[in-house]
Protein backbone atom coordinates (compact mmCIF):
# COMPACT_ATOMS: atom_id res chain seq x y z
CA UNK A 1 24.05 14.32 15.78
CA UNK A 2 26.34 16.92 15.29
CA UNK A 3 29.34 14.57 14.43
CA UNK A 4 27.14 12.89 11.46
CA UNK A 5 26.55 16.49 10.02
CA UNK A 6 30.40 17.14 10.28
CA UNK A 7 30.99 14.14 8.89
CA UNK A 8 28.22 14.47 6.18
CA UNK A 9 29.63 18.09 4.61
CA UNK A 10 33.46 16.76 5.33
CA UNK A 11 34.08 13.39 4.50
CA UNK A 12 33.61 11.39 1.20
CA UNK A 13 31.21 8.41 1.76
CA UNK A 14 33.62 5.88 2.22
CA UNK A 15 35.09 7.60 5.31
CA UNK A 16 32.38 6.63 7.39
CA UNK A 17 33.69 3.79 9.19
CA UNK A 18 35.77 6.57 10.61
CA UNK A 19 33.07 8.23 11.89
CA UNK A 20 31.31 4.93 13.54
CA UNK A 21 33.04 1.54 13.02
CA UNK A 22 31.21 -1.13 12.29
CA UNK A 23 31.31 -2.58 16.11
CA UNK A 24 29.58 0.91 17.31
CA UNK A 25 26.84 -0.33 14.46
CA UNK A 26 26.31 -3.22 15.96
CA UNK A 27 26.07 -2.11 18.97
CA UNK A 28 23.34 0.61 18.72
CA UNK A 29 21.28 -1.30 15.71
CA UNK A 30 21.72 -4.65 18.11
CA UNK A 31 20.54 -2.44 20.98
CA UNK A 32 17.66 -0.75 19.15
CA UNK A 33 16.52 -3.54 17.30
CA UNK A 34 15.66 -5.59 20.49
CA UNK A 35 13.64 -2.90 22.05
CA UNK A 36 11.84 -2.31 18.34
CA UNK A 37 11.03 -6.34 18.21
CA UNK A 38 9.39 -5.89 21.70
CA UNK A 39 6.56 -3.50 21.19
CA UNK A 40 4.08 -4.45 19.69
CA UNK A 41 2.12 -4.19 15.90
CA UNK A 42 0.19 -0.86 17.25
CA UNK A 43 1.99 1.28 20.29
CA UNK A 44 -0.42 2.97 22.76
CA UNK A 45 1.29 6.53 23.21
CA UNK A 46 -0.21 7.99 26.13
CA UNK A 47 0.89 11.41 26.99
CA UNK A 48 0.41 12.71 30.85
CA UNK A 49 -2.14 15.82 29.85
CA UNK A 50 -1.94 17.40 32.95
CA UNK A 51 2.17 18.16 32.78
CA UNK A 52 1.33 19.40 29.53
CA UNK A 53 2.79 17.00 27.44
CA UNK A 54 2.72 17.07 23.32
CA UNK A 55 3.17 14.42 20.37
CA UNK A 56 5.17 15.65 17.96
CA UNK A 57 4.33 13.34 14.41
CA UNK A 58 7.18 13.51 11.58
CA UNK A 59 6.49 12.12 8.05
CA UNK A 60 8.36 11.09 5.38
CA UNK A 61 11.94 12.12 5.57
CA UNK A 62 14.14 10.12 2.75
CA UNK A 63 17.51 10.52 3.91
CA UNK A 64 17.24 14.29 4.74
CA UNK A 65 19.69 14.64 7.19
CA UNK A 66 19.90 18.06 8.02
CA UNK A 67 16.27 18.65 7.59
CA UNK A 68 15.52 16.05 10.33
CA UNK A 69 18.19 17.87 12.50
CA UNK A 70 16.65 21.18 11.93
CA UNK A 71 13.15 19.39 12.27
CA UNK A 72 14.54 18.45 15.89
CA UNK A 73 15.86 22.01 16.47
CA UNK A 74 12.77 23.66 15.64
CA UNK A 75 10.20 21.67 17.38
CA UNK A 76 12.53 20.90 20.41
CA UNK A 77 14.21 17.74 21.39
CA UNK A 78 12.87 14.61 22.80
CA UNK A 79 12.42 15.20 26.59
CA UNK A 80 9.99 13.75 30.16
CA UNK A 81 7.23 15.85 28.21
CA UNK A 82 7.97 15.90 24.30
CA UNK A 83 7.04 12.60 22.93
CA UNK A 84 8.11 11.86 18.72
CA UNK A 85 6.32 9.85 16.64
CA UNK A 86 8.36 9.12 13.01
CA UNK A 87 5.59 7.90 10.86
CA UNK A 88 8.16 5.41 8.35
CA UNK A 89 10.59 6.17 4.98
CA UNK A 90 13.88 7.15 6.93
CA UNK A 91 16.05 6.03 4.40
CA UNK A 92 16.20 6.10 0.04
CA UNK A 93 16.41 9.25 -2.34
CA UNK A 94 18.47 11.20 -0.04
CA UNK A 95 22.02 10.92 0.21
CA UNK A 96 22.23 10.52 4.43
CA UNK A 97 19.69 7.76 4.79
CA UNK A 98 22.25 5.79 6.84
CA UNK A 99 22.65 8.57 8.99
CA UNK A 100 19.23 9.44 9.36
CA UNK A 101 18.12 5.73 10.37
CA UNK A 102 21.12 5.35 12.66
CA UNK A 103 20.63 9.16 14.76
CA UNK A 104 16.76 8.30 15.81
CA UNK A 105 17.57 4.81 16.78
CA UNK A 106 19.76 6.55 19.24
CA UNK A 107 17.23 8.83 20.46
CA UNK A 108 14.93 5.42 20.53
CA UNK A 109 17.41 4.06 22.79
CA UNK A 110 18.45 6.68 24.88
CA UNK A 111 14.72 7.65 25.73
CA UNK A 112 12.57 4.29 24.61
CA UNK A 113 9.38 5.58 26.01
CA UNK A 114 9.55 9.02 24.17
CA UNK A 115 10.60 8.50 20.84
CA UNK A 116 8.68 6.08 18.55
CA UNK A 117 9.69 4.60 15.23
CA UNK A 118 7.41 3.20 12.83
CA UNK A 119 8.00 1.29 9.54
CA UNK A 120 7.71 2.83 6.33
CA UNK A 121 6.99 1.10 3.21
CA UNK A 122 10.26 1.93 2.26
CA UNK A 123 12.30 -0.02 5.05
CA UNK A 124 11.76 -3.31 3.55
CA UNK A 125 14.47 -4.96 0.99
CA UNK A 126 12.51 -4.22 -2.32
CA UNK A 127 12.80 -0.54 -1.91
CA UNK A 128 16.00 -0.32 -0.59
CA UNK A 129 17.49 -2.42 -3.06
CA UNK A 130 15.80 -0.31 -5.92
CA UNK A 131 15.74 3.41 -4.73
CA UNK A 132 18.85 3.19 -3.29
CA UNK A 133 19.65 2.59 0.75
CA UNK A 134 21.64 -0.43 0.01
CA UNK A 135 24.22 1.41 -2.92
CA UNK A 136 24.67 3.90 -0.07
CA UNK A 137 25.04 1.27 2.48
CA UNK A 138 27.49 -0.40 0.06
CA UNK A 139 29.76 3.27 -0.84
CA UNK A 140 29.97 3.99 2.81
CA UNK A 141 30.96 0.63 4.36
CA UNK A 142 32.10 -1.10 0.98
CA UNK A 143 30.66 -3.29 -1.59
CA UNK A 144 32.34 -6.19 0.61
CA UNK A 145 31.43 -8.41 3.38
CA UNK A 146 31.34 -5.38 5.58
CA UNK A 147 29.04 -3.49 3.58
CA UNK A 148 26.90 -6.26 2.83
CA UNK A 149 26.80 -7.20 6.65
CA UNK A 150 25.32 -3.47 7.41
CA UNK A 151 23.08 -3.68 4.94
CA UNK A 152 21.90 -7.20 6.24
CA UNK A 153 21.40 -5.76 10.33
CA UNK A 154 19.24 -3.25 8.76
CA UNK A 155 17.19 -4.96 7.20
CA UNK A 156 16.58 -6.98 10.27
CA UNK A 157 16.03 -3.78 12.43
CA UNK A 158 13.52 -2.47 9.76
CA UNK A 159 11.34 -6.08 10.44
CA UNK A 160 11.18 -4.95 14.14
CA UNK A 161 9.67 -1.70 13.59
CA UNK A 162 5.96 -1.25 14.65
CA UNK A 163 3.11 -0.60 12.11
CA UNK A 164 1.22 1.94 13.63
CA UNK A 165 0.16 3.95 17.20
CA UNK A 166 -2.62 5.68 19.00
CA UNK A 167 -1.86 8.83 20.73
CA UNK A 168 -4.14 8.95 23.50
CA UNK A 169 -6.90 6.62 22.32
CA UNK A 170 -7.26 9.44 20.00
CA UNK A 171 -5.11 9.55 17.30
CA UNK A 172 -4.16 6.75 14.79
CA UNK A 173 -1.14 6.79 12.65
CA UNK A 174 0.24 4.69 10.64
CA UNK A 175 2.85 5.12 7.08
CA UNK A 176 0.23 4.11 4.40
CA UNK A 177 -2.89 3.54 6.24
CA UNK A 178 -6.28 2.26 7.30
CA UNK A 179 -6.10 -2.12 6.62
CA UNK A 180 -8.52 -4.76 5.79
CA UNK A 181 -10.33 -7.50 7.55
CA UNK A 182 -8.89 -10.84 6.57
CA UNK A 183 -11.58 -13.53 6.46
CA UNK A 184 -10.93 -16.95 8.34
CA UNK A 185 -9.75 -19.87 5.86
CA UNK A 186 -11.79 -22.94 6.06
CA UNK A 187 -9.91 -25.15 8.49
CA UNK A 188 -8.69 -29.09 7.06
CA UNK A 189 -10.72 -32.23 7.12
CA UNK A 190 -9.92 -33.71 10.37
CA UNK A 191 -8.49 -37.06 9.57
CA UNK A 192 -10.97 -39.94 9.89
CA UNK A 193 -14.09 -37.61 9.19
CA UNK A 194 -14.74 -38.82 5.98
CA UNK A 195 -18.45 -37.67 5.77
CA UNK A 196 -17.60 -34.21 6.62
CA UNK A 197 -17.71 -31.42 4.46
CA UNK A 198 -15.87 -28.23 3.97
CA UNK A 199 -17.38 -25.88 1.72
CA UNK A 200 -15.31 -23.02 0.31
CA UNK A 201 -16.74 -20.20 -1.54
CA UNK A 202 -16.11 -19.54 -5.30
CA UNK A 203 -16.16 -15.80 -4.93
CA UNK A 204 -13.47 -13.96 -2.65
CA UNK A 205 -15.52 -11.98 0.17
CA UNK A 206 -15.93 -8.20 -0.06
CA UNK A 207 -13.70 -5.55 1.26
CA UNK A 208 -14.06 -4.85 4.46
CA UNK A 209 -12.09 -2.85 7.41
CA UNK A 210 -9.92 -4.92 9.65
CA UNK A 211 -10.18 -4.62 13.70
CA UNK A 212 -7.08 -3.58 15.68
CA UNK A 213 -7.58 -7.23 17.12
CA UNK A 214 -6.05 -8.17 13.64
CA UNK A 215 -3.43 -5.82 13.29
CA UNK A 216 -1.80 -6.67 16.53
CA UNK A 217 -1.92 -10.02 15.18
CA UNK A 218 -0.35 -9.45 11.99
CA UNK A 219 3.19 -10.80 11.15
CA UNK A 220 5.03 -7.29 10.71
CA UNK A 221 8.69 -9.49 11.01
CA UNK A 222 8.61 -9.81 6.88
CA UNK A 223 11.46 -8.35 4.52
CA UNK A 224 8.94 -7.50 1.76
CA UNK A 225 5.25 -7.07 2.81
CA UNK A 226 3.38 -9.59 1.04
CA UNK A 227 0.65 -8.41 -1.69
CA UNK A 228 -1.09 -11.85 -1.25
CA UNK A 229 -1.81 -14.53 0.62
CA UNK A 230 -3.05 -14.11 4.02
CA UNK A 231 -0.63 -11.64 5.74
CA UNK A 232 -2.05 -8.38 3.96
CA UNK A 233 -2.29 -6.46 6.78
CA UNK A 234 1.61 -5.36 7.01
CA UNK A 235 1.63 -4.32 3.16
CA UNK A 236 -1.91 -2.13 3.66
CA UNK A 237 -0.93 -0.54 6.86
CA UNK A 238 2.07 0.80 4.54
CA UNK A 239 1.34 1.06 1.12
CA UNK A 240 -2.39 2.10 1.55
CA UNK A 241 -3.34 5.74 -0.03
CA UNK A 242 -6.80 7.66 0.41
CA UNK A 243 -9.05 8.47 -2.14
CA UNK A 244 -12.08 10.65 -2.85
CA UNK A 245 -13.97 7.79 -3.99
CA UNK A 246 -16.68 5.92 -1.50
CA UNK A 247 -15.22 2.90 -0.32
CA UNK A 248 -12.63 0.29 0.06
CA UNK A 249 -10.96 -0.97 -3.52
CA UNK A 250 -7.35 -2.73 -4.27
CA UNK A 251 -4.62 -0.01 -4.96
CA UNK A 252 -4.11 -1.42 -8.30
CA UNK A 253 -1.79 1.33 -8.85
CA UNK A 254 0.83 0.32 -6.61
CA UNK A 255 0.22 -3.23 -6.55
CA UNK A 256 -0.20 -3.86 -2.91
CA UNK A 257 -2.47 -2.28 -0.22
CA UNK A 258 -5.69 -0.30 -0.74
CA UNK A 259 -7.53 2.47 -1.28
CA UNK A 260 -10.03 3.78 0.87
CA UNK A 261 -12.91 6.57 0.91
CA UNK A 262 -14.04 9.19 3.06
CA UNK A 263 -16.54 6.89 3.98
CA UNK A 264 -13.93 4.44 5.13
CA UNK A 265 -12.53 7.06 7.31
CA UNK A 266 -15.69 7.86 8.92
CA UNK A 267 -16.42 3.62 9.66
CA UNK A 268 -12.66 3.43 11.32
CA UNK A 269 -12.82 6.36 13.50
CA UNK A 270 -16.40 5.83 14.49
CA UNK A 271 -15.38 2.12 15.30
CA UNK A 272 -12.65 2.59 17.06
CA UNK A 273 -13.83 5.99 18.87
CA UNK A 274 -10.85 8.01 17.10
CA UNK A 275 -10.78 11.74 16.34
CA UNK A 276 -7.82 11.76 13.75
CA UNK A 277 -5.57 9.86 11.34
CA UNK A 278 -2.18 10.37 10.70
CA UNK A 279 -0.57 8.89 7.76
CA UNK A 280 2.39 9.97 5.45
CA UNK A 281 3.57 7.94 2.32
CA UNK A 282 2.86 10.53 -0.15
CA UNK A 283 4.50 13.35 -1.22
CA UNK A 284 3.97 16.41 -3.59
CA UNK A 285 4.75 14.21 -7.18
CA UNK A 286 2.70 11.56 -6.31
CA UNK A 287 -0.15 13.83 -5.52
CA UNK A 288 0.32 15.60 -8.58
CA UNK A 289 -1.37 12.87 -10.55
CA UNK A 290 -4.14 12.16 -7.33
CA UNK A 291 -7.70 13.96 -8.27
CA UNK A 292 -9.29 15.63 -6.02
CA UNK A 293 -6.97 15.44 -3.31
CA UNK A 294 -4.74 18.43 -1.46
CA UNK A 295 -1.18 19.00 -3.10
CA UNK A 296 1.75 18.60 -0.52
CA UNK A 297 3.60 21.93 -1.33
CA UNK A 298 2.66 22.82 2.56
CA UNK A 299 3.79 19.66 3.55
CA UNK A 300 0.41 18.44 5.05
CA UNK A 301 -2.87 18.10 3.53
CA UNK A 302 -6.46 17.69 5.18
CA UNK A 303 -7.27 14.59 2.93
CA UNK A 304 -11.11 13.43 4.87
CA UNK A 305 -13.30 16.03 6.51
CA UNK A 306 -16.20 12.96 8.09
CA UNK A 307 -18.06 13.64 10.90
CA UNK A 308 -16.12 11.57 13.28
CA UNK A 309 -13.26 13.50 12.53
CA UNK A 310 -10.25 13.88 9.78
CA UNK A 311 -7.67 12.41 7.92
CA UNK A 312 -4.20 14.45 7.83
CA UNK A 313 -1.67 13.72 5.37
CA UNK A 314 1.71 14.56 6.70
CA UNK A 315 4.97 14.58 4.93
CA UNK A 316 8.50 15.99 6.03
CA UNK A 317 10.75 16.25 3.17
CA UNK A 318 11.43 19.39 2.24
CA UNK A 319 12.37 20.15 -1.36
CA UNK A 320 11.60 16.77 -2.15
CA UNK A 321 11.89 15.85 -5.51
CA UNK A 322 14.58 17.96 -6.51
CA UNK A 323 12.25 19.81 -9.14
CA UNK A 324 9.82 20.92 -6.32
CA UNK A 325 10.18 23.95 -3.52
CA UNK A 326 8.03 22.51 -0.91
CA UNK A 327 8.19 22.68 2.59
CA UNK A 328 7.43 20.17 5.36
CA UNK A 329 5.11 19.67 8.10
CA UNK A 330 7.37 22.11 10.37
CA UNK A 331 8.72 25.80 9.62
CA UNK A 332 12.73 25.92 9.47
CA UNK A 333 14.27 28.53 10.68
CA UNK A 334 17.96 27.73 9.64
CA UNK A 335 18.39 27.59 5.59
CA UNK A 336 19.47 24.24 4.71
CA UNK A 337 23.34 23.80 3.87
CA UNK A 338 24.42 23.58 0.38
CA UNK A 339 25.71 20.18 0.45
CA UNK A 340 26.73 17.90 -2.74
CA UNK A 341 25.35 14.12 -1.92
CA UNK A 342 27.76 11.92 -3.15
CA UNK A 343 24.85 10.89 -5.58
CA UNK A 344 22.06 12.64 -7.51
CA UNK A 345 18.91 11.63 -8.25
CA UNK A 346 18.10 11.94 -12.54
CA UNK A 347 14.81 12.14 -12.48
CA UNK A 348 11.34 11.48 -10.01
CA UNK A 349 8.79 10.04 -11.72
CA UNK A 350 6.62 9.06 -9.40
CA UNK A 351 6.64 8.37 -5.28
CA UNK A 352 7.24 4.20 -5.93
CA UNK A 353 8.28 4.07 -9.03
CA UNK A 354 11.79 3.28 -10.38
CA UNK A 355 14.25 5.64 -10.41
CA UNK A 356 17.33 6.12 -12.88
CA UNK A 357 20.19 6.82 -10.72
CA UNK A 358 23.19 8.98 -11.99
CA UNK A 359 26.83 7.20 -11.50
CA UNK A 360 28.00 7.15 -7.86
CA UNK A 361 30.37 9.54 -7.79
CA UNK A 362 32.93 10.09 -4.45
């Protein structure tokens, strides 16, 4: 950790493969990525409460390198007792998201059963390739075959990461959110049973919440989360928002996942006995235009007070955009260093929505 923030104040961008060569890469992202593909959809976390064990849950951190290593400093390393949770969006916006991604899929694989990783809805090749992971990919390892092959085993390491956890048959948490049930298609004619017949309904079938039966069954191992078809479960586990409004309704706004209701909230914790969710995915810009939900300026928000429990927004970007002083979900006690990026972001206009980029400059 403490040679990438050396490295990260020092050296221009294209001196990282001085820092780790593209074999060293290889061999952590190889390493990482086969113990990521392995778990599965959901992770059960369960900490031992008698040896006093805690969960610690990190939002959104875009690239932030410093703030996740004075996240780490401040609520103590990963350890026998310490479990982390990183609830998705390691990389985009910030200038280090290569660095970011690459120091906590060491600490996945030097403590595996600690330290969990979950997928954001920005790991997936749409994002990256528009908010800007893969031109900082490309300026540290070159716009070559080098570069291009880095950006490639990342993108297959983000497929691997899990959608969501419970903490203790307790806790759910999860990038975007809550996800839908998925109704069973109407299976072919067999062959040879002329006389039988299939009958598919004109009208699609209501909204309804999904079972974790059919998010462990979901096919996670996608580049780009689908928006239709039948493998919505991936793209509404990470795009998903709350709202204020009763029920379940397609998040027309983004284009992919849902929105859901305090009402919602209530059905999935009372279904699946849980006290709490967890969920990131939005920070304080995009929740300047939300009604009648919490501003992040705290970085956390109580989103659902129900009766079975609430619904925590969490996200751990400080300062983030650029035009906001906001803090995130954990109190820093060093200042943060007054580093250039080697780019800038123009302007934020919204949490998903594109961003003009100022020239790369090394």
């Amino acid at each position: 950790m403490s040679t990438f923030d050396w490295s990260s104040k020092t050296l221009r961008p294209s001196e990282f493969p001085t820092v780790l060569p593209v074999e060293a890469f290889d061999g952590l992202v190889l390493t990482a990525s086969k113990l990521l593909h392995k778990e599965p959809n959901c992770v059960l976390i369960n900490p031992d409460k008698d040896a006093g064990s805690s969960v610690v849950v990190v939002g959104d951190v875009h690239g932030q390198l410093h703030d996740v290593l004075f996240l780490l400093k401040d609520a103590g390393l990963p350890d026998n007792n310490k479990f982390f949770v990183f609830n998705g969006d390691y990389v985009d916006r910030g200038a280090w998201g290569l660095e970011t991604f690459l120091v906590l899929l060491a600490w996945k694989v030097f403590m595996p059963d600690r330290v969990f990783l979950l997928r954001g809805n920005h790991e997936s090749k749409y994002c990256t390739s528009v908010y800007g992971f893969e031109k900082e990919v490309l300026a540290k390892y070159g716009d070559n075959n080098r570069g291009k092959h880095v950006y490639r085993k990342c993108l297959g390491c983000f497929e691997g990461l899990p959608l969501a956890s419970i903490i203790a048959g307790r806790v759910y948490t999860a990038h975007g959110g809550v996800f839908r049930n998925i109704p069973a298609t109407p299976s072919k004619r067999p062959k040879g049973k002329k006389n039988r017949k299939v009958i598919v309904s004109a009208e699609p079938a209501p909204l309804s919440l999904g079972s974790l039966e059919e998010l462990l069954k979901a096919r996670r191992t996608v580049l780009n989360p689908p928006w239709e078809g039948q493998n919505l479960i991936p793209g509404d586990v990470l795009w998903s928002d709350p709202s204020m409004k009763p029920g379940l309704s397609p998040n027309n706004e983004r284009g992919i996942g849902l929105l859901w209701g305090p009402d919602c909230t209530e059905d999935f914790l009372k279904k699946f006995s849980l006290k709490l969710i967890i969920r990131s995915h939005e920070g304080p810009d995009a929740r300047e235009k939300r009604s009648g939900l919490g501003g992040m300026d705290e970085g956390y928000t109580i989103d659902h007070v129900v009766p079975s429990g609430k619904l925590i927004t969490v996200f751990s970007a400080p300062d983030y955009p650029q035009f906001q002083a906001t803090e995130d979900s954990f109190e820093a006690i060093t200042p943060r260093p007054k580093v250039n990026p080697y780019y800038d972001f123009e302007d934020v206009i919204d949490s998903d929505e594109e961003l003009d980029l100022k020239k790369m400059v090394e």
